[in-house]
N, C-alpha and C. Protein backbone atom coordinates (compact mmCIF):
# COMPACT_ATOMS: atom_id res chain seq x y z
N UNK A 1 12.95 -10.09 -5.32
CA UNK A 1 11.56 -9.95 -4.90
C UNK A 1 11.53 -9.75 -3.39
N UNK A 2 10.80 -8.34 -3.09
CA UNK A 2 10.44 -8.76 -1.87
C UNK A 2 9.28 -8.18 -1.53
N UNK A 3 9.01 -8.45 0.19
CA UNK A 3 7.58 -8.23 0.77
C UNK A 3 7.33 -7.33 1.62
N UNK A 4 6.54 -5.84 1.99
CA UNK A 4 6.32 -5.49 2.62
C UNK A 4 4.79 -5.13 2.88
N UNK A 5 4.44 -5.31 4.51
CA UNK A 5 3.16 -4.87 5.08
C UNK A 5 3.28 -3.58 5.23
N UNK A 6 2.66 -2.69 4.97
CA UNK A 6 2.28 -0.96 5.38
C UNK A 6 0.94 -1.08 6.21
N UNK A 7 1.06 -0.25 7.18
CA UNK A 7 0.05 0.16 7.87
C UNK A 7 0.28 1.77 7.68
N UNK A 8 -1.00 2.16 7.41
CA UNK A 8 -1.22 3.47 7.28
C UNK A 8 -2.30 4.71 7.75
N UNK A 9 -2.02 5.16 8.70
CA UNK A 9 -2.42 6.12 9.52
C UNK A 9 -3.07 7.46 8.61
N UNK A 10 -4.17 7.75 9.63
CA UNK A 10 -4.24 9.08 9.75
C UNK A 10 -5.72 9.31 8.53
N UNK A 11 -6.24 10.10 7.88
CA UNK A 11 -7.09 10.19 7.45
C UNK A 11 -6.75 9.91 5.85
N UNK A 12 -7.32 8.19 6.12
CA UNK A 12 -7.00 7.93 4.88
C UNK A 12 -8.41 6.66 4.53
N UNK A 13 -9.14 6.82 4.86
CA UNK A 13 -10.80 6.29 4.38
C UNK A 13 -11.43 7.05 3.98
N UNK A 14 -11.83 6.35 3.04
CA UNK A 14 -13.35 7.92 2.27
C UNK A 14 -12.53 8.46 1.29
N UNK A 15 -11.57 8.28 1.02
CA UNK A 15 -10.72 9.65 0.05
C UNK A 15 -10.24 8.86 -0.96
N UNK A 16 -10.30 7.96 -0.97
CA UNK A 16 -9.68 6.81 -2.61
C UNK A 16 -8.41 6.25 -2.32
N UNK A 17 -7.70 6.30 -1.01
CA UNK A 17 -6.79 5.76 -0.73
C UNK A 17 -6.24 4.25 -1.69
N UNK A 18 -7.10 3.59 -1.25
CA UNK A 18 -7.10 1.98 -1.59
C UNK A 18 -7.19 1.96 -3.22
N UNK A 19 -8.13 2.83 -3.64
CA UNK A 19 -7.97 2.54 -5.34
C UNK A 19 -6.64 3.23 -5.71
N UNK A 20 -6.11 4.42 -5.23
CA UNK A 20 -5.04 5.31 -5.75
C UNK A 20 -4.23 4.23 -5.71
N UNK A 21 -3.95 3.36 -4.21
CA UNK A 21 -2.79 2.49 -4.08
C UNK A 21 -2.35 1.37 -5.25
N UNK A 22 -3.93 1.19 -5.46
CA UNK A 22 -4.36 -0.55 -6.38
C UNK A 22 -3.77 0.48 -7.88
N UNK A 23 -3.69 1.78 -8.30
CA UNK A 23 -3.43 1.56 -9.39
C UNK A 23 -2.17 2.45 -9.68
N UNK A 24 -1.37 3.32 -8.40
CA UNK A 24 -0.02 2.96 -8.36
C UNK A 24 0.86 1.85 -8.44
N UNK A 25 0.25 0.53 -7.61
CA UNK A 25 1.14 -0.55 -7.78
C UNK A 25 0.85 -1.36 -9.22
N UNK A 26 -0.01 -1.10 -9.82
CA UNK A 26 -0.36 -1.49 -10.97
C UNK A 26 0.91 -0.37 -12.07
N UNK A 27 0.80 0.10 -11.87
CA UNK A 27 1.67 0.93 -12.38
C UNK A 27 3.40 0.97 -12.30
N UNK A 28 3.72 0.18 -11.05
CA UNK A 28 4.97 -0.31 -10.77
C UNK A 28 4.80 -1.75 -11.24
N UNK A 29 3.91 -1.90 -11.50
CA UNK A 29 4.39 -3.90 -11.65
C UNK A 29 4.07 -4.70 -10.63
N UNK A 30 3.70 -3.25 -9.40
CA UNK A 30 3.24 -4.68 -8.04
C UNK A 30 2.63 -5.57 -7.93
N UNK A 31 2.25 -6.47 -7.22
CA UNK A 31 1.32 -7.81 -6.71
C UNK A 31 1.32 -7.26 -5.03
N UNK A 32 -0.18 -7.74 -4.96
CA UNK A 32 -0.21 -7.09 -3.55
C UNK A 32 -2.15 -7.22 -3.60
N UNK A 33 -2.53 -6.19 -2.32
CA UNK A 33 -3.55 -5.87 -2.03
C UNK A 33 -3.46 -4.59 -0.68
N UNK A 34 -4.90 -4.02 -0.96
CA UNK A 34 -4.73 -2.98 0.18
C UNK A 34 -6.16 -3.21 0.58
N UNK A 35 -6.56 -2.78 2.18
CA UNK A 35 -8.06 -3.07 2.58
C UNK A 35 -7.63 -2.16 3.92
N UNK A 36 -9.17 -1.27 4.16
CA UNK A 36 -9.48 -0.88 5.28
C UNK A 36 -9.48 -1.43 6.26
N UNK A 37 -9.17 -1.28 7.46
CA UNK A 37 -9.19 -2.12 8.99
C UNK A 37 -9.93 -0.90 9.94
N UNK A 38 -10.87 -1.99 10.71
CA UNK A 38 -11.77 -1.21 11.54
C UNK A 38 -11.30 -0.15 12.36
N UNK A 39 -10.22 -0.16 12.63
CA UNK A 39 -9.43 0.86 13.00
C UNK A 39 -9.29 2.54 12.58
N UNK A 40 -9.65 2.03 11.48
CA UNK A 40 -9.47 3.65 10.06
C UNK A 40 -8.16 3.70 9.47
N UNK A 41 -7.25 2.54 9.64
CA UNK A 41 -6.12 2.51 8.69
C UNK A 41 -6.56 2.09 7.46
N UNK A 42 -5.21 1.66 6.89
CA UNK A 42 -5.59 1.19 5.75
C UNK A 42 -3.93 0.24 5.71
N UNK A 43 -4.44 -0.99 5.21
CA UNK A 43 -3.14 -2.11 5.31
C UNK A 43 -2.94 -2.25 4.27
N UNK A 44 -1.79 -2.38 3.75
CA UNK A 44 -1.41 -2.60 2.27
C UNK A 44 -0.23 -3.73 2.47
N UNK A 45 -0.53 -4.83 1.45
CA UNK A 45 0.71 -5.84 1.48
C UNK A 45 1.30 -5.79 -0.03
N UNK A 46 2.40 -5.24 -0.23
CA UNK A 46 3.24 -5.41 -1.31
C UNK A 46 4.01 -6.20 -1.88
N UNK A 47 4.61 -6.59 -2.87
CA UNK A 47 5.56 -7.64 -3.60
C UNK A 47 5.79 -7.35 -5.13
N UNK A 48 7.39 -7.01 -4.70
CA UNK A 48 7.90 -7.08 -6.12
C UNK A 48 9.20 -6.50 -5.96
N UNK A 49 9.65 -6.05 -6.93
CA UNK A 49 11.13 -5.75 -7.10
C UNK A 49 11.80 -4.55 -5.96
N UNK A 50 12.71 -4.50 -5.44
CA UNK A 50 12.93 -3.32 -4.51
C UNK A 50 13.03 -2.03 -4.84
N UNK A 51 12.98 -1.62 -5.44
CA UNK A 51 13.03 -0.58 -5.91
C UNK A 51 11.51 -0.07 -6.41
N UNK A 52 11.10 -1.00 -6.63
CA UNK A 52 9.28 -0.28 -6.80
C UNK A 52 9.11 -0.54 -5.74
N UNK A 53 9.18 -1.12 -4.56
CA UNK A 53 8.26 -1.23 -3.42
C UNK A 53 8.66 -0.39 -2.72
N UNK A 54 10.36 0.26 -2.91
CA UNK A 54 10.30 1.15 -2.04
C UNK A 54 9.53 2.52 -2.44
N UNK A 55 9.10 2.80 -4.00
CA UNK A 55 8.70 3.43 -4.41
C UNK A 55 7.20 4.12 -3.72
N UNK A 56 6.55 2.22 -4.17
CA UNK A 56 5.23 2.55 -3.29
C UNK A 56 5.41 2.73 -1.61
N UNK A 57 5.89 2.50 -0.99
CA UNK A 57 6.28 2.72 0.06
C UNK A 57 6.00 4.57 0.04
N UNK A 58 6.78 5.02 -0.81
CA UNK A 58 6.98 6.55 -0.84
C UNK A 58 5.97 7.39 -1.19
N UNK A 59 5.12 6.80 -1.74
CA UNK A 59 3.85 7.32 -2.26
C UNK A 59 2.63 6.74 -1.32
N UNK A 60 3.30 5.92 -0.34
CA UNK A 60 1.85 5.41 0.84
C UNK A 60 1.81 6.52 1.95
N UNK A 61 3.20 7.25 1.82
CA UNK A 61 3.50 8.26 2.83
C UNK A 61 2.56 9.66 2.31
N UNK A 62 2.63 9.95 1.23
CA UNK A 62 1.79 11.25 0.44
C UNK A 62 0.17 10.73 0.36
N UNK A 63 0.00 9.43 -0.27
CA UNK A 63 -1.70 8.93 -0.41
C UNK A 63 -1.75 9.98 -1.87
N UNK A 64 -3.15 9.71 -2.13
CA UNK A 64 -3.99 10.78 -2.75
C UNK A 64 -4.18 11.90 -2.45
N UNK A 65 -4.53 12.43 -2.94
CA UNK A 65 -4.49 14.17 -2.86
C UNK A 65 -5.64 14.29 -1.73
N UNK A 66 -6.83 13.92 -1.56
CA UNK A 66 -7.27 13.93 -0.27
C UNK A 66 -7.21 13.37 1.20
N UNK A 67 -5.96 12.58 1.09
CA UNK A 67 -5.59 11.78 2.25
C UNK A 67 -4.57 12.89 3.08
N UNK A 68 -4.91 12.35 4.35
CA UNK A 68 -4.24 13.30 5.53
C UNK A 68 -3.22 11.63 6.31
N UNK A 69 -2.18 11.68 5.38
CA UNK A 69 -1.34 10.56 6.11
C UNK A 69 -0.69 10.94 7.05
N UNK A 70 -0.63 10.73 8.51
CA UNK A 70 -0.02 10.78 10.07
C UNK A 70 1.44 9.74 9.79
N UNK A 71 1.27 8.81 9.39
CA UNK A 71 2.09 7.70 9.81
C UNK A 71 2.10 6.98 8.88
N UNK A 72 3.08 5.70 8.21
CA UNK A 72 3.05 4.63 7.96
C UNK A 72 4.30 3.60 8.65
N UNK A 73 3.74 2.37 9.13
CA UNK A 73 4.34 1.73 9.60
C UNK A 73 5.07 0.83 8.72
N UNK A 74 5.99 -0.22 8.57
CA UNK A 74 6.55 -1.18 7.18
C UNK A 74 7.38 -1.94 7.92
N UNK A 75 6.63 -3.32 7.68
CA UNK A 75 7.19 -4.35 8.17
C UNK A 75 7.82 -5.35 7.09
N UNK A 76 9.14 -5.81 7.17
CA UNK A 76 9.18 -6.64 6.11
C UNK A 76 8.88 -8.14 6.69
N UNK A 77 8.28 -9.19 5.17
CA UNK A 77 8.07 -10.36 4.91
C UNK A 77 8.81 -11.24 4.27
N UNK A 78 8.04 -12.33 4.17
CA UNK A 78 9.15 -13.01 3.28
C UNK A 78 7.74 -12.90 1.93
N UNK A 79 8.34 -12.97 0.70
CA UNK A 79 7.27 -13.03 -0.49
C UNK A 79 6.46 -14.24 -0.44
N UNK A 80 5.47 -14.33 -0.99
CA UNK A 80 4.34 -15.08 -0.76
C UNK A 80 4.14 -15.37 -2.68
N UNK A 81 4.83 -15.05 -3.92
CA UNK A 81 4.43 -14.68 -4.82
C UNK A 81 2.82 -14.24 -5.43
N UNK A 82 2.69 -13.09 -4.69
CA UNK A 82 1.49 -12.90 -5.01
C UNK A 82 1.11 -12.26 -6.79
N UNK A 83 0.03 -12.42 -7.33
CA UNK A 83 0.36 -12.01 -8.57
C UNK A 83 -1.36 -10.71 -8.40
N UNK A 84 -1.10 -9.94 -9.36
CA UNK A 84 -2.18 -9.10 -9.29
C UNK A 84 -2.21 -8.11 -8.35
N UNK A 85 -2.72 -7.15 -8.13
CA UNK A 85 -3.14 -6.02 -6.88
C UNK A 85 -4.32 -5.51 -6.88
N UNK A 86 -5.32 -6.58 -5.52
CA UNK A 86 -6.44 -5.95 -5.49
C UNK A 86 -6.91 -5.10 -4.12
N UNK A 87 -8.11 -4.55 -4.43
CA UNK A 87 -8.87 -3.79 -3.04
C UNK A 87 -9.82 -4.55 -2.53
N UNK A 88 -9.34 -4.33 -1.30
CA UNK A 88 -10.32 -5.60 -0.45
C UNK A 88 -11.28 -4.47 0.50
């Protein structure tokens, strides 16, 4: 198990970012959450097996088909066992 924070750049509000994310990681098995920051990012905290997180990781870089991703940043954590993945 492990934990990573994404910060994610670039034009990714307004376009479904946060739900696409909530039901990719639903789709890997993640636990987590993702939420807008006043900024116009979008933060996503992940948890789960390495290989899906690096997954989502890979798919935070593309977004949804209307997202214009610049950047993502990825910090690792230590796990928190989070269970579920919601949008905040």
């Amino acid at each position: 198990m492990i934990r990573r924070r994404l910060r994610v750049h670039g034009f990714v509000q307004g376009v479904g970012y946060r739900y696409s994310c909530q039901a990719e990681a639903q789709r890997l098995g993640l636990a987590g959450w993702a939420e807008n920051r006043p900024d116009g990012t979008v933060e996503v905290v992940v948890e789960g097996g390495e290989e899906d997180v690096a997954a989502l990781v890979d798919w935070a870089r593309r977004g949804p088909r209307h997202a214009e991703v610049s950047q993502v940043d990825v910090a690792a954590e230590e796990p928190a066992g989070l269970s579920g993945f919601e949008t905040r």
